[in-house]
PDB file of N, CA and C in Angstrom:
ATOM      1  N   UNK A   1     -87.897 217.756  31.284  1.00  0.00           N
ATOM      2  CA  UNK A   1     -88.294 217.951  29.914  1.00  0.00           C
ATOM      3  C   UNK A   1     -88.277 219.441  29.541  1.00  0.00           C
ATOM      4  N   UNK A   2     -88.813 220.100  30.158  1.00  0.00           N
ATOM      5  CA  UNK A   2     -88.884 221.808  30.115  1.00  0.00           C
ATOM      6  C   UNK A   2     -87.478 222.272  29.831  1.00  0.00           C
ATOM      7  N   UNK A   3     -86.433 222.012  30.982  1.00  0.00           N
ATOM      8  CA  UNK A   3     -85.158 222.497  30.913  1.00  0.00           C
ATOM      9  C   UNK A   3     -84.234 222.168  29.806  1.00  0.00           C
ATOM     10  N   UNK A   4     -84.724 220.941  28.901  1.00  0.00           N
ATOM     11  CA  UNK A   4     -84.088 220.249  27.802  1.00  0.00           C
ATOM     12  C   UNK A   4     -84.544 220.951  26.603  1.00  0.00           C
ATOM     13  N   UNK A   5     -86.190 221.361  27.005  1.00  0.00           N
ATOM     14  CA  UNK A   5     -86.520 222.022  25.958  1.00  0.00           C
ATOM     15  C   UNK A   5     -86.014 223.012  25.658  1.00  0.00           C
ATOM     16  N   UNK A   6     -86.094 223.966  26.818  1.00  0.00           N
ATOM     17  CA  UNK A   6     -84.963 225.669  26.848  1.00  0.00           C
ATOM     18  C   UNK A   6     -83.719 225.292  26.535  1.00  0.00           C
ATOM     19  N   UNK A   7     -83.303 224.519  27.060  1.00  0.00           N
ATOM     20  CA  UNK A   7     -81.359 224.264  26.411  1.00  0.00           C
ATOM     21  C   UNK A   7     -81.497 224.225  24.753  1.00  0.00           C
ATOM     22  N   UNK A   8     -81.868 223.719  24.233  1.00  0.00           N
ATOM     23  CA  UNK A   8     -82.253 223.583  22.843  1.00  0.00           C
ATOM     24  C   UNK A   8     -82.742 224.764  22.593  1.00  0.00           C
ATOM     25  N   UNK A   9     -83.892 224.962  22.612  1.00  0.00           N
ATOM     26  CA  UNK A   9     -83.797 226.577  22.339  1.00  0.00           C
ATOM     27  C   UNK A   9     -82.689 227.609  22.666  1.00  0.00           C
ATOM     28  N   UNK A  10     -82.838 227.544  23.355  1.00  0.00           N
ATOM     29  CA  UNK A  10     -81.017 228.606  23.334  1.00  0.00           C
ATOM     30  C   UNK A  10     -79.933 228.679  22.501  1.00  0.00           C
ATOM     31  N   UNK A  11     -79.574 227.276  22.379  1.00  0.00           N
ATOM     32  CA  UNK A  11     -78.613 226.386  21.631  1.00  0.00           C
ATOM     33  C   UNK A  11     -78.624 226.875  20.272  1.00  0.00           C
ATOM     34  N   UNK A  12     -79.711 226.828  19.836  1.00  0.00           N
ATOM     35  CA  UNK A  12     -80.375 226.849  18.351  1.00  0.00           C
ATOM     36  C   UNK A  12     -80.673 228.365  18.392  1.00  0.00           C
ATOM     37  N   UNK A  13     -81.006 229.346  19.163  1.00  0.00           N
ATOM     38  CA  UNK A  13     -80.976 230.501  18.720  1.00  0.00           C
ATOM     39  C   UNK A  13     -79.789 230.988  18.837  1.00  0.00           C
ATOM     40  N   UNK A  14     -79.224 230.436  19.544  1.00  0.00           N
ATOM     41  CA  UNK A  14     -77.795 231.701  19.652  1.00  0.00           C
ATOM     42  C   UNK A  14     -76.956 230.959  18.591  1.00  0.00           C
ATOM     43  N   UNK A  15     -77.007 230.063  17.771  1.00  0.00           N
ATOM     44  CA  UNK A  15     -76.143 229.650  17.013  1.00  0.00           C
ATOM     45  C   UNK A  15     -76.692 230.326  15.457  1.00  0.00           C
ATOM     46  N   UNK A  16     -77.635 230.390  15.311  1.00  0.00           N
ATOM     47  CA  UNK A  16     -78.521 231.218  14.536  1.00  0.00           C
ATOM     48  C   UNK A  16     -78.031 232.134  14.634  1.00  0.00           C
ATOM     49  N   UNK A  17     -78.191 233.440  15.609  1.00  0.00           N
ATOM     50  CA  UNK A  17     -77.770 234.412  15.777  1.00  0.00           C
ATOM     51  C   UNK A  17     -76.077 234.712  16.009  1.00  0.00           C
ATOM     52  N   UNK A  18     -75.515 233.891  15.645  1.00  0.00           N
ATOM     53  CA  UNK A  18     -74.416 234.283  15.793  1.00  0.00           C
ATOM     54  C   UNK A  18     -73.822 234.094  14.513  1.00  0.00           C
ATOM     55  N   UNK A  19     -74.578 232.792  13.733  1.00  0.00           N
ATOM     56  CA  UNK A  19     -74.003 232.912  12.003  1.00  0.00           C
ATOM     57  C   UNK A  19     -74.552 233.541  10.971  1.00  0.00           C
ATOM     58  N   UNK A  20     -75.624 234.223  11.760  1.00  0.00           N
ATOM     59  CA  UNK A  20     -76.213 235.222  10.300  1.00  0.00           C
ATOM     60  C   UNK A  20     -76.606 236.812  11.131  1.00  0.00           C
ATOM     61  N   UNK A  21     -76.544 237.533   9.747  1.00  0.00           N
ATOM     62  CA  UNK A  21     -76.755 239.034   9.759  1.00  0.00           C
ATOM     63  C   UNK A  21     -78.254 239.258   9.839  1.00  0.00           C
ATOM     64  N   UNK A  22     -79.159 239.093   8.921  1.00  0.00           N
ATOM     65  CA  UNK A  22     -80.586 238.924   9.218  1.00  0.00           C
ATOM     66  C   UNK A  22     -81.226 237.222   9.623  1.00  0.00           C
ATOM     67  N   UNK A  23     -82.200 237.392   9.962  1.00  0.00           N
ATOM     68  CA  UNK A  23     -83.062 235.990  10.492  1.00  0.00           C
ATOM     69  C   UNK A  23     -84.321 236.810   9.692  1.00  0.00           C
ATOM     70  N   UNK A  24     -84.979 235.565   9.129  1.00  0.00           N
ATOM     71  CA  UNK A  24     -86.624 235.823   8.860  1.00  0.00           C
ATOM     72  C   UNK A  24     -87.370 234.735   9.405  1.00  0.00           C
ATOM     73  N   UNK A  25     -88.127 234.897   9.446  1.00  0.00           N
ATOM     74  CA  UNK A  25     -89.428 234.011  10.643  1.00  0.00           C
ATOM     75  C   UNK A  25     -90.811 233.951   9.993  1.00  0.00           C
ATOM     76  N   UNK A  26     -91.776 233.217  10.013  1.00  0.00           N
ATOM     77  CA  UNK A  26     -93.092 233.348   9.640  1.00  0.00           C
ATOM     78  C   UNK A  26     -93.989 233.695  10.818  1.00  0.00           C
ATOM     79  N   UNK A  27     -94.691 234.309  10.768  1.00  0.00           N
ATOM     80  CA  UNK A  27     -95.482 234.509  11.799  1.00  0.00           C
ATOM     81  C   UNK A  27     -96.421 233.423  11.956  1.00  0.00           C
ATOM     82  N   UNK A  28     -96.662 232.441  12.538  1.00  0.00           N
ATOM     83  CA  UNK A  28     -98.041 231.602  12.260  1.00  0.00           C
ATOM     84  C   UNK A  28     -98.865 231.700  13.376  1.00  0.00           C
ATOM     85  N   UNK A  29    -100.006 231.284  12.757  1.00  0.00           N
ATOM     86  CA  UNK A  29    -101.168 231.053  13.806  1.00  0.00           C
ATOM     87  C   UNK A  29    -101.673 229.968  14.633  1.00  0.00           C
ATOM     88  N   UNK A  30    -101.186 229.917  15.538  1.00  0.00           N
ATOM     89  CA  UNK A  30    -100.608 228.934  16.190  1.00  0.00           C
ATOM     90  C   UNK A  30    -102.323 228.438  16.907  1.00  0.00           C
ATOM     91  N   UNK A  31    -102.735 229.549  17.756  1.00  0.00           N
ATOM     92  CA  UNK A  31    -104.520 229.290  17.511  1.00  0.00           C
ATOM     93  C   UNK A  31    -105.115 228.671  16.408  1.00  0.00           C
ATOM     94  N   UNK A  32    -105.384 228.778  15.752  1.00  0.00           N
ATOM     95  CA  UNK A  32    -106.098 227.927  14.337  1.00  0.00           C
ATOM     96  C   UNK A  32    -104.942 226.626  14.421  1.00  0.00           C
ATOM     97  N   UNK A  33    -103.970 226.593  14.332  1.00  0.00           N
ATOM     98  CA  UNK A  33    -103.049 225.237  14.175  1.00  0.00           C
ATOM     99  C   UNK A  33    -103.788 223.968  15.459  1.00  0.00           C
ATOM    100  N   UNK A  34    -103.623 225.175  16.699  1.00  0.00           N
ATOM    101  CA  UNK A  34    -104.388 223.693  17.763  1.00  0.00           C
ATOM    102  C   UNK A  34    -105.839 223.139  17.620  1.00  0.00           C
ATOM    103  N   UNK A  35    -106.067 223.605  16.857  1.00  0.00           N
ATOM    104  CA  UNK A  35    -107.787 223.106  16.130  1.00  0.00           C
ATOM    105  C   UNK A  35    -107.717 221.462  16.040  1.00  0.00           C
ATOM    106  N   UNK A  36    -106.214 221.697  15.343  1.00  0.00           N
ATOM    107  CA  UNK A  36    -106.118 220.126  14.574  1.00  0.00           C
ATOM    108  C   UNK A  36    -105.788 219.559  16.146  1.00  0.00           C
ATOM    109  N   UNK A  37    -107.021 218.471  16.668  1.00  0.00           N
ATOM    110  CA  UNK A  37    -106.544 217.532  17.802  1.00  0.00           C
ATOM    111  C   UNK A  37    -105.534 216.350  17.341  1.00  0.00           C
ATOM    112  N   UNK A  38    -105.138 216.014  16.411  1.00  0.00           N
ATOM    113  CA  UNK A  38    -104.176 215.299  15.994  1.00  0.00           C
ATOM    114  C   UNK A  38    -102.500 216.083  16.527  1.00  0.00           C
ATOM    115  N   UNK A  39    -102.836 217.743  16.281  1.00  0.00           N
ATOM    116  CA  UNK A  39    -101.383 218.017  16.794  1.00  0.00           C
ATOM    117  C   UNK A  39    -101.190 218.995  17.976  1.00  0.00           C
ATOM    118  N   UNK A  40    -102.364 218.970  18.073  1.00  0.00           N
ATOM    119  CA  UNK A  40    -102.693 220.136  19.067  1.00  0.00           C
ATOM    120  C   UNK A  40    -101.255 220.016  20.673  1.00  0.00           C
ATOM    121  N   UNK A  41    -101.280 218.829  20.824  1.00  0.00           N
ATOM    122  CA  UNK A  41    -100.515 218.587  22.119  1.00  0.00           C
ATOM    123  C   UNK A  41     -98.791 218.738  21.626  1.00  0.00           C
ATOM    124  N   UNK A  42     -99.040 218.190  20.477  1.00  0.00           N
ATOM    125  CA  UNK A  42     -97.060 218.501  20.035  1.00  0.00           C
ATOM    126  C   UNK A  42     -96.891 220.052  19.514  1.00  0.00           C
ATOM    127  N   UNK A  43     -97.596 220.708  19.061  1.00  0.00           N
ATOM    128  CA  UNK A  43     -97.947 222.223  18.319  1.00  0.00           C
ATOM    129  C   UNK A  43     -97.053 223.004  19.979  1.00  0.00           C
ATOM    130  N   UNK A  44     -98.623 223.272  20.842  1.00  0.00           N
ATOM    131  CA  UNK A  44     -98.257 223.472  22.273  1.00  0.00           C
ATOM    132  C   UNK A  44     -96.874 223.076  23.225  1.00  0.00           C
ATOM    133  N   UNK A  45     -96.230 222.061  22.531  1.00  0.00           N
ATOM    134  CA  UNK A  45     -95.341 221.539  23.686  1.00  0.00           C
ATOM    135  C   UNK A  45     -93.766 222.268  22.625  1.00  0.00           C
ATOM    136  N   UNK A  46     -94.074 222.569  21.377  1.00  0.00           N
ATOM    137  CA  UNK A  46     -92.514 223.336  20.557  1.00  0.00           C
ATOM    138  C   UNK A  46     -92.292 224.228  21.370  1.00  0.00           C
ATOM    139  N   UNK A  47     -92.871 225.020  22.120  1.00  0.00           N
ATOM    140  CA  UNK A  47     -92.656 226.427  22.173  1.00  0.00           C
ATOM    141  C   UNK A  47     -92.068 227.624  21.001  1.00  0.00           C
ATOM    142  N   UNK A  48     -93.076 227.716  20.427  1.00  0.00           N
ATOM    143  CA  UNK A  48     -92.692 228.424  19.163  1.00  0.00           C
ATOM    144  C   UNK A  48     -92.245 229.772  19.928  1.00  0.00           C
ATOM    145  N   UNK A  49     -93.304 230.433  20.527  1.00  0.00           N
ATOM    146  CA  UNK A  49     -93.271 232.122  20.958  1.00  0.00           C
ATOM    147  C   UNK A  49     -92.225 232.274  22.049  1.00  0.00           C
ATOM    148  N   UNK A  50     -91.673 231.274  22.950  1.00  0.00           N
ATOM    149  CA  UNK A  50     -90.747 231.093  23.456  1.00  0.00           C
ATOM    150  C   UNK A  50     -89.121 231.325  22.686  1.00  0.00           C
ATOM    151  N   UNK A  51     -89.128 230.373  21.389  1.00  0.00           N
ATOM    152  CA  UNK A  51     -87.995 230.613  20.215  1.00  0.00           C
ATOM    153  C   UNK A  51     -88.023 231.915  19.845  1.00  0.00           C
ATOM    154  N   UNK A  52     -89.226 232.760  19.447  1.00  0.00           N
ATOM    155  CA  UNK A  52     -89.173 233.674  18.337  1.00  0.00           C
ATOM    156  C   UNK A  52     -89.062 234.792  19.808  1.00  0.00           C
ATOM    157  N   UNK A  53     -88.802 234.842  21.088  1.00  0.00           N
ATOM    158  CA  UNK A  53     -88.547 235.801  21.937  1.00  0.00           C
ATOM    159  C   UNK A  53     -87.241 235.715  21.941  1.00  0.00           C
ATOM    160  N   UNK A  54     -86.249 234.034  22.122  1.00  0.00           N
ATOM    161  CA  UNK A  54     -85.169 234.542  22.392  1.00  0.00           C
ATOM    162  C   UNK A  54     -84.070 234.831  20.973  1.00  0.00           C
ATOM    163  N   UNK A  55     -84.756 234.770  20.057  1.00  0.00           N
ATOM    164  CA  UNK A  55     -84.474 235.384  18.868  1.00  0.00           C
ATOM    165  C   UNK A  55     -84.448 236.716  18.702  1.00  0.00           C
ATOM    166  N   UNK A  56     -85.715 237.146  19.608  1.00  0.00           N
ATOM    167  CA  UNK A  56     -85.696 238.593  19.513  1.00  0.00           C
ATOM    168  C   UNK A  56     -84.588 239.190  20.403  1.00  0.00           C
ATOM    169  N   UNK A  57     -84.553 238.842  21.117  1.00  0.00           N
ATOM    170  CA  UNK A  57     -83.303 239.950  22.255  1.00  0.00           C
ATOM    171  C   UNK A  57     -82.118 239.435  22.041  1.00  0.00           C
ATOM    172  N   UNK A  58     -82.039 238.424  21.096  1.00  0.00           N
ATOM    173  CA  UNK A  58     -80.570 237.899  20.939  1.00  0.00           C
ATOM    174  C   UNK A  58     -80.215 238.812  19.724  1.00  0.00           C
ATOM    175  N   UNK A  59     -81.038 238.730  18.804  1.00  0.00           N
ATOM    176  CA  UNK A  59     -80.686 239.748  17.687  1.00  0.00           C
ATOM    177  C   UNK A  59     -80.524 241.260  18.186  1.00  0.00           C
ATOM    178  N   UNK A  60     -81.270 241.527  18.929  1.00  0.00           N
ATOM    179  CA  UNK A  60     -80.960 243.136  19.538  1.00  0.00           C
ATOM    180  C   UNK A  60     -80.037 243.252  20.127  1.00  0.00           C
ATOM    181  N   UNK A  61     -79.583 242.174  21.245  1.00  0.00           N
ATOM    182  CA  UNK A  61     -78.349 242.092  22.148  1.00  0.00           C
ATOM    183  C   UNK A  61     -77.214 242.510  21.119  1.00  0.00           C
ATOM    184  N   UNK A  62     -77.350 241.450  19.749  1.00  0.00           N
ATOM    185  CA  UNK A  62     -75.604 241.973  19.113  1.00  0.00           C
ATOM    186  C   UNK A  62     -75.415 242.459  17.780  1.00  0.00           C
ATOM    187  N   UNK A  63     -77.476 242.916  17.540  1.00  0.00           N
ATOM    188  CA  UNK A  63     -77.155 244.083  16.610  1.00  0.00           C
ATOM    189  C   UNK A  63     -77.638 243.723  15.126  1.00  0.00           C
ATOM    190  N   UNK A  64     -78.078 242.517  15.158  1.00  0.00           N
ATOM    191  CA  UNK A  64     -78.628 241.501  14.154  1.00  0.00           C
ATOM    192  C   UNK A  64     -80.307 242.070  13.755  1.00  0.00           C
ATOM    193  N   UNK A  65     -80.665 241.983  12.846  1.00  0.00           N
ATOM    194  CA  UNK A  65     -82.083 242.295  12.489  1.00  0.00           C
ATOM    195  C   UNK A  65     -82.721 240.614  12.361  1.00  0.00           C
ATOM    196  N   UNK A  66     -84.011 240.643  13.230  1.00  0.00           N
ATOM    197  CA  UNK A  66     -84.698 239.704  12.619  1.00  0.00           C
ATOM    198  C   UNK A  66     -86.153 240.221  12.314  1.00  0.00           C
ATOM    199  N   UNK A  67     -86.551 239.505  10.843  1.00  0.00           N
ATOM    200  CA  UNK A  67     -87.568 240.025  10.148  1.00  0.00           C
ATOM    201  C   UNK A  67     -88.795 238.997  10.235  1.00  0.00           C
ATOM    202  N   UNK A  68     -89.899 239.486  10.844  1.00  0.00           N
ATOM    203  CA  UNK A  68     -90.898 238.402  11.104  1.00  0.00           C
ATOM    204  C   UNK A  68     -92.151 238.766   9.797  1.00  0.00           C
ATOM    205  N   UNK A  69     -92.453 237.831   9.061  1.00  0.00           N
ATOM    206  CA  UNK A  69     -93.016 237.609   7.923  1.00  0.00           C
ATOM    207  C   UNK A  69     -94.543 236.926   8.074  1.00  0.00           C
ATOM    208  N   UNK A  70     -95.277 237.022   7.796  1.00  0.00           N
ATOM    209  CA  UNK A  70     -96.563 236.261   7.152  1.00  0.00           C
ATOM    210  C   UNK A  70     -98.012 237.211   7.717  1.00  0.00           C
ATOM    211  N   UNK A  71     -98.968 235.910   8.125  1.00  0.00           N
ATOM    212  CA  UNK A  71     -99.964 236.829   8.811  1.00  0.00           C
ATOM    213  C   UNK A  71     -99.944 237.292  10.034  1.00  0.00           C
ATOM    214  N   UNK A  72    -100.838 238.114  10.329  1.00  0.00           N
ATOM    215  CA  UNK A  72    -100.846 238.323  11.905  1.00  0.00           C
ATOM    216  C   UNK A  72    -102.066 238.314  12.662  1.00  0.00           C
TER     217      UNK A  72
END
């Protein structure tokens, strides 16, 4: 399940990063989100901060800006 999850992530960032010049992102609060026990276990299992890392070095790798937006 893990390794399916990272393939997909990859998949989806580098295809991202390879058809656009900027990326924007929301920052969310992913703490306050697992509050809700209704989603708390699917919230945890996206790997959001996992995506928005290999977003980050993929955009640096080839020169791409990504712009991270909201609260912090």
């Amino acid at each position: 399940m893990v390794n399916q999850r990272n393939d997909f992530l990859h998949k989806v960032s580098t295809s991202l990063v390879n058809e656009n010049q900027v990326i924007c992102i929301e920052n969310l609060r992913v703490k306050t989100m697992l509050k809700n026990s209704c989603l708390a276990k699917v919230i945890s299992k996206i790997s959001w901060s996992e995506f928005r890392r290999m977003l980050a070095y993929k955009c640096d790798w080839q020169g791409k800006q990504l712009v991270v937006m909201g609260a912090k």
